[in-house]
C-alpha atoms as a PDB file:
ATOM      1  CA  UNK A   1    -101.842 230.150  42.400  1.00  0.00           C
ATOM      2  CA  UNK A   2    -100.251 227.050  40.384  1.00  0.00           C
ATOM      3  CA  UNK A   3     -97.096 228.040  38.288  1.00  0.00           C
ATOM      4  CA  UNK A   4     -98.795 226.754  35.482  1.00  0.00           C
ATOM      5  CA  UNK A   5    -101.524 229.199  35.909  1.00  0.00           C
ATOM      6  CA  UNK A   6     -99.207 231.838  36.050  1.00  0.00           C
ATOM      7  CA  UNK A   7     -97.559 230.782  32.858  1.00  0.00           C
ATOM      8  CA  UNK A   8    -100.660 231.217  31.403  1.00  0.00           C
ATOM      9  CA  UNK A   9    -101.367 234.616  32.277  1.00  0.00           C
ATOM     10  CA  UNK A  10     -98.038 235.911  30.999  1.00  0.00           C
ATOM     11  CA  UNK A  11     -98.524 234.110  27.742  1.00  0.00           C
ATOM     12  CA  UNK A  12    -101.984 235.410  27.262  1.00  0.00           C
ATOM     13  CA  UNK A  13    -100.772 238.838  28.021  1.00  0.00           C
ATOM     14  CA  UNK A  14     -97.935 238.765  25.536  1.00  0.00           C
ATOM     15  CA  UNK A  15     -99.540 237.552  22.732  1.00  0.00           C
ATOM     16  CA  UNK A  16    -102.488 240.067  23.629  1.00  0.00           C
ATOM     17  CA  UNK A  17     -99.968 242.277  23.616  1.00  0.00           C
ATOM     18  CA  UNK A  18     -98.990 241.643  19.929  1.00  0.00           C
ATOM     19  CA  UNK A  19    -102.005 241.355  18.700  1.00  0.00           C
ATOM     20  CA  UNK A  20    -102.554 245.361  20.012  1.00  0.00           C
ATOM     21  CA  UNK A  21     -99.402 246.463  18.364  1.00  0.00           C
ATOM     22  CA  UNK A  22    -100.712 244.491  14.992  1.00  0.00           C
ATOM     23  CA  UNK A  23    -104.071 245.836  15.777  1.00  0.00           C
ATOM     24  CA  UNK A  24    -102.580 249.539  15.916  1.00  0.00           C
ATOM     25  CA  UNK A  25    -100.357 249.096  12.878  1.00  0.00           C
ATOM     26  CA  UNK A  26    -103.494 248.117  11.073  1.00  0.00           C
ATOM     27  CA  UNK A  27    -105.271 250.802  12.044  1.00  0.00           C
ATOM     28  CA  UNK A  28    -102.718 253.489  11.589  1.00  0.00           C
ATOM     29  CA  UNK A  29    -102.225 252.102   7.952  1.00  0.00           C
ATOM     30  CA  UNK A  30    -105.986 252.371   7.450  1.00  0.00           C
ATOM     31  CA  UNK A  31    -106.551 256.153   8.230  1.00  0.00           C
ATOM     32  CA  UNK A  32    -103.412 257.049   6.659  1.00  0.00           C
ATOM     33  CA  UNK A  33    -104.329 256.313   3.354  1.00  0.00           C
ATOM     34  CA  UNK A  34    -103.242 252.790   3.831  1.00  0.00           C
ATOM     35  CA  UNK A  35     -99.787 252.902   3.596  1.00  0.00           C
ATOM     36  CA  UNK A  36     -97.256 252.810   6.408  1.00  0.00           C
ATOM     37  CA  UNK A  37     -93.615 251.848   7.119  1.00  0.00           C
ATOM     38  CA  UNK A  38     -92.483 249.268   9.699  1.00  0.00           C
ATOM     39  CA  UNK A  39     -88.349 249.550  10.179  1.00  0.00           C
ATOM     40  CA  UNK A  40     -87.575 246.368  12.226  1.00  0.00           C
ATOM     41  CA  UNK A  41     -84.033 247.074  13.046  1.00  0.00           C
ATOM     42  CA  UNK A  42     -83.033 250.897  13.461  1.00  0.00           C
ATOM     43  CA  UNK A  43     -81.701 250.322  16.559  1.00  0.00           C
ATOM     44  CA  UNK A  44     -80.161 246.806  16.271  1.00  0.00           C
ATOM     45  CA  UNK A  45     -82.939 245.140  17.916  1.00  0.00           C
ATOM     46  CA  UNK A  46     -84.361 242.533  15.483  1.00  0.00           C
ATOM     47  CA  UNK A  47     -82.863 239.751  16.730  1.00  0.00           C
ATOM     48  CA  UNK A  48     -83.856 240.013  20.283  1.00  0.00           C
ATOM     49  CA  UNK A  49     -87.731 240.864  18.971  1.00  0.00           C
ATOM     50  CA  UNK A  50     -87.245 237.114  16.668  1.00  0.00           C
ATOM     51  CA  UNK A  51     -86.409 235.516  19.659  1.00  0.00           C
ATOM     52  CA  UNK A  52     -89.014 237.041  22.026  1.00  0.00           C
ATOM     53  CA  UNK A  53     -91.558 236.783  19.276  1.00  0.00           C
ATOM     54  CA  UNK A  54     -90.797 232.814  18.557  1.00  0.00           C
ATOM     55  CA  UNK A  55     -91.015 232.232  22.987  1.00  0.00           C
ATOM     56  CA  UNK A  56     -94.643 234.045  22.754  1.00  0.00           C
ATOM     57  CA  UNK A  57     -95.846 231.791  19.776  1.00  0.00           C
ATOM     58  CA  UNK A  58     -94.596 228.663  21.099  1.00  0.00           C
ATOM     59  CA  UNK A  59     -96.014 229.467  24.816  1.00  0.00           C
ATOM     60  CA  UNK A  60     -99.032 230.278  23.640  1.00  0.00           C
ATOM     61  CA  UNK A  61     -99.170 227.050  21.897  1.00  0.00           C
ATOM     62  CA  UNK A  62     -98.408 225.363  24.969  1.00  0.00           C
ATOM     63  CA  UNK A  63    -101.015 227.337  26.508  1.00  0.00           C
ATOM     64  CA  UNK A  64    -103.871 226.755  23.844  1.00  0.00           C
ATOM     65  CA  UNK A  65    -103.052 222.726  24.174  1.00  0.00           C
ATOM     66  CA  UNK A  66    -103.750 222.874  27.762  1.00  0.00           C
ATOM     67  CA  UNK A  67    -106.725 224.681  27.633  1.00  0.00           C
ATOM     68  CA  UNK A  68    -108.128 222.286  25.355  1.00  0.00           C
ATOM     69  CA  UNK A  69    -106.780 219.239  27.294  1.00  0.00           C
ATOM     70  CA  UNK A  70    -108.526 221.001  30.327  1.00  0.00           C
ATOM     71  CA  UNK A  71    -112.299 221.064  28.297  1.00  0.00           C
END
């Protein structure tokens, strides 16, 4: 297995990862009369979540382009 493969199938499993936590916030919200609260810092961790969440976008960016260039 290539590294390049396995780069891959981290950044598909992080960002699937996200979408399931978006996915479940969604869906929480819905069948609680649509309303719920998201705290993004109660324990000091926002700026490590930025960060982790700005290296999944931009993999999976990198990812998506060489999928494509792959077609």
């Amino acid at each position: 297995m290539e590294k390049t493969e396995i780069f891959d199938i981290v950044t598909v499993g992080l960002l699937l990862a996200a979408a399931i936590v978006m996915l479940a916030t969604f869906l929480v919200a819905f069948f609680n009369g649509m309303c719920v609260l998201v705290t993004i810092n109660e324990y000091g961790e926002a700026n490590a979540e930025l960060v982790l969440l700005t290296v999944t976008v931009l993999c999976g960016i990198v990812t998506l382009v060489r999928m494509f260039r792959r077609i």
